[in-house]
C-alpha atoms as a PDB file:
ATOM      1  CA  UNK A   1     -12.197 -14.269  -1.174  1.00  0.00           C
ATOM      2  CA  UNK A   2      -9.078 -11.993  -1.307  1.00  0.00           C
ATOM      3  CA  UNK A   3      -9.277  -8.202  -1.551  1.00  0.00           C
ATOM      4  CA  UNK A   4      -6.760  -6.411  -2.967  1.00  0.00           C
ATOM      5  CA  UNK A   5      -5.475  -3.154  -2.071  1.00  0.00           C
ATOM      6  CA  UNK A   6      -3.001  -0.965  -1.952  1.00  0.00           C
ATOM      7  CA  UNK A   7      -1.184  -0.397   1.758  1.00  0.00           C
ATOM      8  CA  UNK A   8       1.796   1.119   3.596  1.00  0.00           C
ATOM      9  CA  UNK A   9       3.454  -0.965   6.748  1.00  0.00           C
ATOM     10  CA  UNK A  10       3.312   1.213   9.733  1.00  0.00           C
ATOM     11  CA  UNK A  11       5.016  -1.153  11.936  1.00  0.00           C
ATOM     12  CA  UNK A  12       5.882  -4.842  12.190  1.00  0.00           C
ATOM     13  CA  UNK A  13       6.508  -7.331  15.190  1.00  0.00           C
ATOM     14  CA  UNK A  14       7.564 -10.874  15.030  1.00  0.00           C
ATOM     15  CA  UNK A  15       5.117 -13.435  16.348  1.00  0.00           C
ATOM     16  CA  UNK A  16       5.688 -17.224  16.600  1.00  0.00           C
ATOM     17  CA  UNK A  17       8.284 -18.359  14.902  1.00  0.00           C
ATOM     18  CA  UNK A  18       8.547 -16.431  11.622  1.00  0.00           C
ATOM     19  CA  UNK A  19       5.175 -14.892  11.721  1.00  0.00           C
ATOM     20  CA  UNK A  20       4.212 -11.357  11.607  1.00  0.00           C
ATOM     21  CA  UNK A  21       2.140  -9.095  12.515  1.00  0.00           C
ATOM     22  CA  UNK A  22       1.650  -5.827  11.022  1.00  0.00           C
ATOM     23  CA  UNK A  23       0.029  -2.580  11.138  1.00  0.00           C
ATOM     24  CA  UNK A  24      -1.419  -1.668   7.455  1.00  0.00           C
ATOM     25  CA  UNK A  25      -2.792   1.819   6.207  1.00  0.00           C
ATOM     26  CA  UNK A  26      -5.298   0.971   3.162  1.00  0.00           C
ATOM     27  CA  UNK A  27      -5.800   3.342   0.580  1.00  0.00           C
ATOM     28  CA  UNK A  28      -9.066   4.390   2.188  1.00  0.00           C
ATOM     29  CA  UNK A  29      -7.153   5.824   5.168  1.00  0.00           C
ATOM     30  CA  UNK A  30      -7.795   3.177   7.385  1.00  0.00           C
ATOM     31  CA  UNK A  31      -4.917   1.317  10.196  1.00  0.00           C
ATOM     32  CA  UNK A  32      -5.472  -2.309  10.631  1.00  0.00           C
ATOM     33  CA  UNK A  33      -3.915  -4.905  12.377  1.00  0.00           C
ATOM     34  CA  UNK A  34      -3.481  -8.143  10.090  1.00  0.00           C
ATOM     35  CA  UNK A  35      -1.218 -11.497  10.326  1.00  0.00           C
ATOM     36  CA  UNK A  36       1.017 -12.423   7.982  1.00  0.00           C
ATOM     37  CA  UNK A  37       1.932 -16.324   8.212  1.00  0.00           C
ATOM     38  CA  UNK A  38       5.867 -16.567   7.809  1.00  0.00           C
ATOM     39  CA  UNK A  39       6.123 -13.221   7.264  1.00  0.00           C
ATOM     40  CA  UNK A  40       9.779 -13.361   7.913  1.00  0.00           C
ATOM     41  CA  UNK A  41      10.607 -16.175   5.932  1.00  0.00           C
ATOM     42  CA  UNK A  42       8.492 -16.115   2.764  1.00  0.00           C
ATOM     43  CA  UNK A  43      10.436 -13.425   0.045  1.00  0.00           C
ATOM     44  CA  UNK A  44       8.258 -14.610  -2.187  1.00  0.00           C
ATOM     45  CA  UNK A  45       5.346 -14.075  -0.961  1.00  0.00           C
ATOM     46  CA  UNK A  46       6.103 -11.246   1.247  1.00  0.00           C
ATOM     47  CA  UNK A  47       8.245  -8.759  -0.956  1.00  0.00           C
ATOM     48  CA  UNK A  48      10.631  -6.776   0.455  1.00  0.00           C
ATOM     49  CA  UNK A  49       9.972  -8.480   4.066  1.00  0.00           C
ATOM     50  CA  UNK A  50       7.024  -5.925   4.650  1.00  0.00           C
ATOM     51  CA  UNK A  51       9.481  -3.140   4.919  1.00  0.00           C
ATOM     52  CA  UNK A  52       7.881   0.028   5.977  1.00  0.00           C
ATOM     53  CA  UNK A  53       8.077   3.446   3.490  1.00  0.00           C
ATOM     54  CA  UNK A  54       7.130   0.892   0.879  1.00  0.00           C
ATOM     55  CA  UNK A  55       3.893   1.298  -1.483  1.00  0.00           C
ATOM     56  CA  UNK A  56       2.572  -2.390  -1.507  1.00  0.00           C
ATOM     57  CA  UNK A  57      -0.350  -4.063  -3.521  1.00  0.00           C
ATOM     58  CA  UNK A  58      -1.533  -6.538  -0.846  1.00  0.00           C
ATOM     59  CA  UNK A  59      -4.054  -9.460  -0.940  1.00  0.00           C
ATOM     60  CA  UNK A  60      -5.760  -9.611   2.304  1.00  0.00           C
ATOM     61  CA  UNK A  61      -8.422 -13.016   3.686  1.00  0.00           C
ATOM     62  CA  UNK A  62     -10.985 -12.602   7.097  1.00  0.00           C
ATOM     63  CA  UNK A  63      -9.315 -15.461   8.478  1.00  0.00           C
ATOM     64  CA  UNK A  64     -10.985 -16.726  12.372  1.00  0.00           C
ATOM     65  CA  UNK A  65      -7.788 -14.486  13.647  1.00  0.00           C
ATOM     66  CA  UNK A  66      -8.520 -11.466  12.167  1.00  0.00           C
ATOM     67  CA  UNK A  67      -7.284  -9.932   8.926  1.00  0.00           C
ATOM     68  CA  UNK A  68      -5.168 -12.638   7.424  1.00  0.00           C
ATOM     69  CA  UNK A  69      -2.075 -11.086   4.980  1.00  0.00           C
ATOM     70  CA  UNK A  70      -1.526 -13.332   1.904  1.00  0.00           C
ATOM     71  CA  UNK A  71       0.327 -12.031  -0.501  1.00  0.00           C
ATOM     72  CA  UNK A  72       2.029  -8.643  -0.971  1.00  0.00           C
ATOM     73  CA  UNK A  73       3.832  -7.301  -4.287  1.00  0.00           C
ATOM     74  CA  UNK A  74       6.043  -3.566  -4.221  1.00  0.00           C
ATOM     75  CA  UNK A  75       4.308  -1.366  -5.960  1.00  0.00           C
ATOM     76  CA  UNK A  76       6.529   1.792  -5.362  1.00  0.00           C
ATOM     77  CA  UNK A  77       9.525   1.952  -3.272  1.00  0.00           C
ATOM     78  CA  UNK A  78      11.836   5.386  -2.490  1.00  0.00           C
ATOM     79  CA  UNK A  79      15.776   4.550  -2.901  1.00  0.00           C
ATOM     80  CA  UNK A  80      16.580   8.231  -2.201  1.00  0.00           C
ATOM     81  CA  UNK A  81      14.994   8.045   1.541  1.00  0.00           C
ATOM     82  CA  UNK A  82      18.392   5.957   1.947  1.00  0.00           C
ATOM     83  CA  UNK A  83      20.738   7.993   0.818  1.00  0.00           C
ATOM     84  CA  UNK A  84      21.313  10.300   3.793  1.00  0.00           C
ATOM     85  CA  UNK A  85      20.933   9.991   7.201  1.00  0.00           C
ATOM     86  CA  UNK A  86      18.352  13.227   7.453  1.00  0.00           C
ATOM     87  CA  UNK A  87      16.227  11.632   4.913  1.00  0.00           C
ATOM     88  CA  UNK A  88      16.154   8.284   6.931  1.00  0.00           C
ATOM     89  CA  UNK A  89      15.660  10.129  10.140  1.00  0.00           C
ATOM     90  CA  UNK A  90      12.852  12.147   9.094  1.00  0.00           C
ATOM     91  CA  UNK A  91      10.920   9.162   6.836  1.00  0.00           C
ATOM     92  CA  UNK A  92      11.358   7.676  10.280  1.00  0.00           C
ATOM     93  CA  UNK A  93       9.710   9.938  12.452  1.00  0.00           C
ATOM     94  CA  UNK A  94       6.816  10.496   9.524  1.00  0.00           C
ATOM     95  CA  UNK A  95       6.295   6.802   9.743  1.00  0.00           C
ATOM     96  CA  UNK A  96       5.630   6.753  13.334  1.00  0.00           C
ATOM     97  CA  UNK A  97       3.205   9.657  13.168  1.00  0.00           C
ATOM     98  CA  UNK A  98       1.542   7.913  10.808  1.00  0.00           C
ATOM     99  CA  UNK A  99       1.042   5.096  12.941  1.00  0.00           C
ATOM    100  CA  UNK A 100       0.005   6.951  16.110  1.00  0.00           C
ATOM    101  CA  UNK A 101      -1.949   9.508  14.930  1.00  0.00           C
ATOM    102  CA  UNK A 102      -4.001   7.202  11.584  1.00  0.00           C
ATOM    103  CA  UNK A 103      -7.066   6.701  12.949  1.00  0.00           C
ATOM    104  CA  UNK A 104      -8.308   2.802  12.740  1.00  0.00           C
ATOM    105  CA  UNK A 105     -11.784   3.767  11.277  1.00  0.00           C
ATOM    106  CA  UNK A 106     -10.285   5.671   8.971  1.00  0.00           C
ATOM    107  CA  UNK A 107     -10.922   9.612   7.994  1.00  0.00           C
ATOM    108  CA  UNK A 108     -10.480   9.166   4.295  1.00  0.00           C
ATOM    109  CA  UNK A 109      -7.757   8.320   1.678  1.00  0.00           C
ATOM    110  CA  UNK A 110      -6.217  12.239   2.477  1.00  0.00           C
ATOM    111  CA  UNK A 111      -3.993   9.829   4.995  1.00  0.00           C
ATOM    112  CA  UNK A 112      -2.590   7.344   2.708  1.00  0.00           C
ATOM    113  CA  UNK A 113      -1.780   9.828  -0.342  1.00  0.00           C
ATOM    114  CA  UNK A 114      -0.601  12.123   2.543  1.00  0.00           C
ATOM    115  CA  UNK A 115       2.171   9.524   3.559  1.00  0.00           C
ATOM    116  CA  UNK A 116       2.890   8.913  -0.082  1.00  0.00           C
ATOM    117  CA  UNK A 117       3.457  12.270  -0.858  1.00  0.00           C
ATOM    118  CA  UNK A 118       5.612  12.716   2.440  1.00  0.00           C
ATOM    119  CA  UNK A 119       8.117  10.054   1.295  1.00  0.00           C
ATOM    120  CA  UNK A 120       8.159  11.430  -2.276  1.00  0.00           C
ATOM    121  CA  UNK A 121       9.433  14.908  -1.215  1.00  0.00           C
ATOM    122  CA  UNK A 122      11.994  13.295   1.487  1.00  0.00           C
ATOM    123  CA  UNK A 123      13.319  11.463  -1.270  1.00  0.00           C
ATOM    124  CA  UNK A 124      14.826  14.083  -2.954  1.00  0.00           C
ATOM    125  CA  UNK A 125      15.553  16.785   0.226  1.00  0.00           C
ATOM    126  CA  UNK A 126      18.712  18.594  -0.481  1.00  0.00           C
ATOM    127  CA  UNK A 127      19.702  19.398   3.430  1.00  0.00           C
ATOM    128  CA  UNK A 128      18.277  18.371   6.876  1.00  0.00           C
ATOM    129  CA  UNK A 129      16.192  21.854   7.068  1.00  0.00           C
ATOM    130  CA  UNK A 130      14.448  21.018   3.884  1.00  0.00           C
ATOM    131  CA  UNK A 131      13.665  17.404   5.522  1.00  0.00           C
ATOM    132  CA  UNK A 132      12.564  19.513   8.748  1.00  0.00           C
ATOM    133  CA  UNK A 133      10.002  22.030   6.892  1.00  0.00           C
ATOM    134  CA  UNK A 134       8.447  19.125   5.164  1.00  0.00           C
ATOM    135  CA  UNK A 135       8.393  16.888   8.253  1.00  0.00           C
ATOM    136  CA  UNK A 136       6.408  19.770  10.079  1.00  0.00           C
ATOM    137  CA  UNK A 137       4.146  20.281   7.297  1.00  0.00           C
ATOM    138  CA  UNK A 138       3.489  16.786   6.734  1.00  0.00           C
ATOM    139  CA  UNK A 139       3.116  15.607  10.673  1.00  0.00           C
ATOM    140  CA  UNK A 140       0.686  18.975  11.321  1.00  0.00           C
ATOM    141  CA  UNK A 141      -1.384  17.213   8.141  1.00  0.00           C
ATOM    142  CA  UNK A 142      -1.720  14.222  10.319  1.00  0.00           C
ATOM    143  CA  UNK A 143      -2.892  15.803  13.064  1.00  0.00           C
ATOM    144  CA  UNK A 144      -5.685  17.244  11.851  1.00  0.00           C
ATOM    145  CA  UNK A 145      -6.568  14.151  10.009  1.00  0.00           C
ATOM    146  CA  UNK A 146      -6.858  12.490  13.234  1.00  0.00           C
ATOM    147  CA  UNK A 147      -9.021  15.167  14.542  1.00  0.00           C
ATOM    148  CA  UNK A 148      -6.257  17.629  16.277  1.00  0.00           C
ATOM    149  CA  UNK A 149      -6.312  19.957  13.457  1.00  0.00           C
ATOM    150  CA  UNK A 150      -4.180  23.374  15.190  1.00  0.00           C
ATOM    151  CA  UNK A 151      -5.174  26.715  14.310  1.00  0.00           C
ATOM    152  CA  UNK A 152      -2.572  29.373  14.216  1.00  0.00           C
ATOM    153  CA  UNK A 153      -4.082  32.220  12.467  1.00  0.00           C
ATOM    154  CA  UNK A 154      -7.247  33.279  15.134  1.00  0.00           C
ATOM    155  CA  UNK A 155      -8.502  31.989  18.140  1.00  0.00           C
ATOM    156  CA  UNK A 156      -9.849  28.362  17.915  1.00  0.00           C
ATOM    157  CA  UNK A 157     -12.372  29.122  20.129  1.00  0.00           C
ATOM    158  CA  UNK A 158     -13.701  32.793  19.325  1.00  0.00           C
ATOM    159  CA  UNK A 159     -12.333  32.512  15.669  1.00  0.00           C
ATOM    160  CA  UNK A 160     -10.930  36.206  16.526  1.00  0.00           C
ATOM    161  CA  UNK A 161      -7.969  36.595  14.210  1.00  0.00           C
ATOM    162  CA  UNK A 162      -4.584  36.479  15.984  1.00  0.00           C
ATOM    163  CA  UNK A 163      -2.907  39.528  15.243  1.00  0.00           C
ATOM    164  CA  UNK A 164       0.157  39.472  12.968  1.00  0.00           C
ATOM    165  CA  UNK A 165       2.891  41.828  14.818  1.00  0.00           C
ATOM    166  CA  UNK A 166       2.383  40.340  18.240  1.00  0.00           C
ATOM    167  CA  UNK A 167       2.748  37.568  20.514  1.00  0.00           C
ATOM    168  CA  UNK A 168      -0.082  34.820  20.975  1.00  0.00           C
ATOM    169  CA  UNK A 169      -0.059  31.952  23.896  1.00  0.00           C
ATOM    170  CA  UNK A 170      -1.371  28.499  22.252  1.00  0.00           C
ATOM    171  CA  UNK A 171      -3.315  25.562  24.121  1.00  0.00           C
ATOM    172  CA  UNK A 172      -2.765  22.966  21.923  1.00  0.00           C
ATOM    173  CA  UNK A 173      -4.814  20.553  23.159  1.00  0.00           C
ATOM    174  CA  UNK A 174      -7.897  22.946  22.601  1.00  0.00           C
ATOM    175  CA  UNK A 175      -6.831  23.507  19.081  1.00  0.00           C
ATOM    176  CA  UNK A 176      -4.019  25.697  18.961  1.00  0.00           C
ATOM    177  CA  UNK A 177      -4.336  30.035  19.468  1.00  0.00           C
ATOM    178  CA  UNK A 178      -6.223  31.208  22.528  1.00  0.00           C
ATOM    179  CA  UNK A 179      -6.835  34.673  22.851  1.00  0.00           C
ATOM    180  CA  UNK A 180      -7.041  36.585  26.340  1.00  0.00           C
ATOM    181  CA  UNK A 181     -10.674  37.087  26.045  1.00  0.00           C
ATOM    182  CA  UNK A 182     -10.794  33.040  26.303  1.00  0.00           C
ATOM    183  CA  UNK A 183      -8.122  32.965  28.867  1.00  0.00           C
ATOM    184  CA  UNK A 184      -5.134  32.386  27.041  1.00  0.00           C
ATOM    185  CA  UNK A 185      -3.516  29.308  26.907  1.00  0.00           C
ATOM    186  CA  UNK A 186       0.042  28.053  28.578  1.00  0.00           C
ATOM    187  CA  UNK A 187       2.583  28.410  25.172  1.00  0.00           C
ATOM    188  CA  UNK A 188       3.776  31.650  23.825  1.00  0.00           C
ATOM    189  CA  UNK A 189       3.931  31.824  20.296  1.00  0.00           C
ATOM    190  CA  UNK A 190       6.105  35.099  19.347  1.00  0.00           C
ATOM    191  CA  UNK A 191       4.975  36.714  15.884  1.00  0.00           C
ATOM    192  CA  UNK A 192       7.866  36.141  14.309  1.00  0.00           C
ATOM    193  CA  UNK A 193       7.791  32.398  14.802  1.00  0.00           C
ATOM    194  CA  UNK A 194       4.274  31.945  14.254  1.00  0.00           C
ATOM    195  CA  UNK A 195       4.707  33.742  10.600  1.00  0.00           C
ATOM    196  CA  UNK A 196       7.774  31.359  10.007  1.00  0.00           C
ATOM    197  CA  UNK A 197       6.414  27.993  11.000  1.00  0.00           C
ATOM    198  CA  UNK A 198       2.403  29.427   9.234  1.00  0.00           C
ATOM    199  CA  UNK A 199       5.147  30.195   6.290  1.00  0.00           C
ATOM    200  CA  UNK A 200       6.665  26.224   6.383  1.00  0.00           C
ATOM    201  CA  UNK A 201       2.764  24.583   6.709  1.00  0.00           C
ATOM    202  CA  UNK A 202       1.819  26.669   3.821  1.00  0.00           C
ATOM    203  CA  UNK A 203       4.394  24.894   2.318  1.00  0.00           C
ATOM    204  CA  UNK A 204       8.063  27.101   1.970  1.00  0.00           C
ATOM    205  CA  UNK A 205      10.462  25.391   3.354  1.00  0.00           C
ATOM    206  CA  UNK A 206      12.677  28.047   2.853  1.00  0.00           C
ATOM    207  CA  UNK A 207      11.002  29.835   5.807  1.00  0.00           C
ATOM    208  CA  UNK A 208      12.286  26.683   8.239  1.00  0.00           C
ATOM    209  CA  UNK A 209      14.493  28.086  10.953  1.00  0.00           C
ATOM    210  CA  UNK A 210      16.483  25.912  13.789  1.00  0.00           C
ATOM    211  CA  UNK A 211      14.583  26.973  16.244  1.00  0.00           C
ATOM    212  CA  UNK A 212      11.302  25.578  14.876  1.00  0.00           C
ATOM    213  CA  UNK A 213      12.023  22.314  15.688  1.00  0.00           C
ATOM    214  CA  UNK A 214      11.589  22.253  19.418  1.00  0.00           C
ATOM    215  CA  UNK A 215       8.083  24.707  19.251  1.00  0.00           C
ATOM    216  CA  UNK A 216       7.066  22.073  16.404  1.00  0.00           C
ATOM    217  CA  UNK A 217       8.172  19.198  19.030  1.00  0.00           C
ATOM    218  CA  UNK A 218       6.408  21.229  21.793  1.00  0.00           C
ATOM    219  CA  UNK A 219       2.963  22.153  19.768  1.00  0.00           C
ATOM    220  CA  UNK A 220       2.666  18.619  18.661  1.00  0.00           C
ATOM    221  CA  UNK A 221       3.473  16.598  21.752  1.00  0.00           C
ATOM    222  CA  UNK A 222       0.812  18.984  23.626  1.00  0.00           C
ATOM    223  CA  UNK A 223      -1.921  18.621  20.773  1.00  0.00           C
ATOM    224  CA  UNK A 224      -1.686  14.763  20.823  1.00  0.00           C
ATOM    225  CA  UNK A 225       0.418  13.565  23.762  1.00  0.00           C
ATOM    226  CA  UNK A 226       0.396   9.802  22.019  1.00  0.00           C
ATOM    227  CA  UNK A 227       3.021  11.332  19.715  1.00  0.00           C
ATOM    228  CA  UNK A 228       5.454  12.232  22.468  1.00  0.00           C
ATOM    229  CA  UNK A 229       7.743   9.146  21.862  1.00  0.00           C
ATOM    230  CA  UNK A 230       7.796   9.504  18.000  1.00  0.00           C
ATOM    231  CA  UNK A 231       8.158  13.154  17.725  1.00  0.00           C
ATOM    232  CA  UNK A 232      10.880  12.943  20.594  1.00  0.00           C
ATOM    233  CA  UNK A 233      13.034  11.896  18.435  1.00  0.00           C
ATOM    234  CA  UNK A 234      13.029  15.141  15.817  1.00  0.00           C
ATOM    235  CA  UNK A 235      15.873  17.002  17.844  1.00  0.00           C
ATOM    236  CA  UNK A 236      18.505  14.224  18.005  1.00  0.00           C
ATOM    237  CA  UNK A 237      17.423  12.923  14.528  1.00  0.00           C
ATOM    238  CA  UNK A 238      17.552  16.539  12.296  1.00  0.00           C
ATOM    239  CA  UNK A 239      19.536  18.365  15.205  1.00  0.00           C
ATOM    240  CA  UNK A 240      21.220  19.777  11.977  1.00  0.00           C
ATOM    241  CA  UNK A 241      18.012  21.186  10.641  1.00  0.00           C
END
């Protein structure tokens, strides 16, 4: 029996011969691994070659291998994320978020319509700082999806509110502020860039400033060090931002 869904690729890798294997994120919010049987040379069966920041309506088989990929048909696809190199760059990087950070047992179809939503606003990003702010918003989103969620607004331990005209340190990997009554925590987060980057998560991406990007990079990489390749890649990719 075949059961459809609807799926992103994540990431693709050629086995024998033509074959593939993929990565897919159902629309429950789930990552699995599935084979697709001349992936690489069936167009008709495999649309668009399993291209990832596609929206695909899949058929999928328990074969004795695991998840066996039958058929696939594009549901939705985003010509403007190839239009500039910033919107490229940062579909890119959201991609590969998505891939480290999706949890295989799945936390919910937030995930999928998250990723959906990220490509939709890329698509249509005016200037590599726009692309940045929504990157940031969108890759924190994933984050806490996969159970890293950062708090920036009071301590994540005491839950005392950070105050708003000073400094804070941050321990990301504890879940973000740290007040000195819970003995701090190795970043510091000056007020002025915590209101700017609380600003871009709330979602104004006119509050993104340059340098954002490297205490995003910095916050992230700390929080959930299997995103350190991926999210490596946001200075060289929207250095403009």
């Amino acid at each position: 029996m075949v059961d459809e869904r609807r799926a992103f690729v994540l990431g693709r890798r050629l086995l024998r011969e033509s074959d593939l294997g993929v990565t897919l994120l159902l629309d429950d919010g789930s990552a699995h691994e599935a084979w697709a049987p001349a992936g690489m040379a069936s167009q008709r069966r495999f649309a668009a070659g399993l291209s990832t920041q596609v929206l695909f309506r899949v058929g999928l088989r328990e074969h004795r291998r695991g998840l066996r990929l039958e058929h696939c048909l594009v549901e939705q696809a985003w010509p403007g994320l190839l239009s500039s190199l910033h919107r490229q760059s940062a579909a890119a990087v959201l991609t590969g978020a998505a891939l480290e950070l999706t949890p295989h047992a799945g936390a919910g179809a937030h995930g999928f319509l998250l990723l959906g939503d990220g490509y939709q606003r890329l698509a249509v990003t005016n200037a590599p700082s726009a692309s940045a702010a929504v990157l940031a918003r969108l890759v924190f989103e994933l984050l806490a999806d996969g159970g890293h969620a950062l708090s920036l607004d009071r301590c994540a331990r005491c839950h005392t509110p950070a105050p708003e005209d000073r400094r804070v340190t941050v321990e990301p990997a504890a879940g973000g502020v740290r007040c000195r009554r819970c003995g701090g925590g190795p970043y510091v987060l000056l007020a002025r860039d915590r209101a700017a980057l609380r600003a871009v998560l709330a979602g104004d991406e006119s509050a993104w400033r340059p340098e954002l990007l490297s205490i995003v990079s910095h916050l992230l990489v700390a929080a959930a060090p299997t995103t350190s390749a991926t999210l490596g890649r946001l200075g060289p990719l929207l250095g403009g931002a």
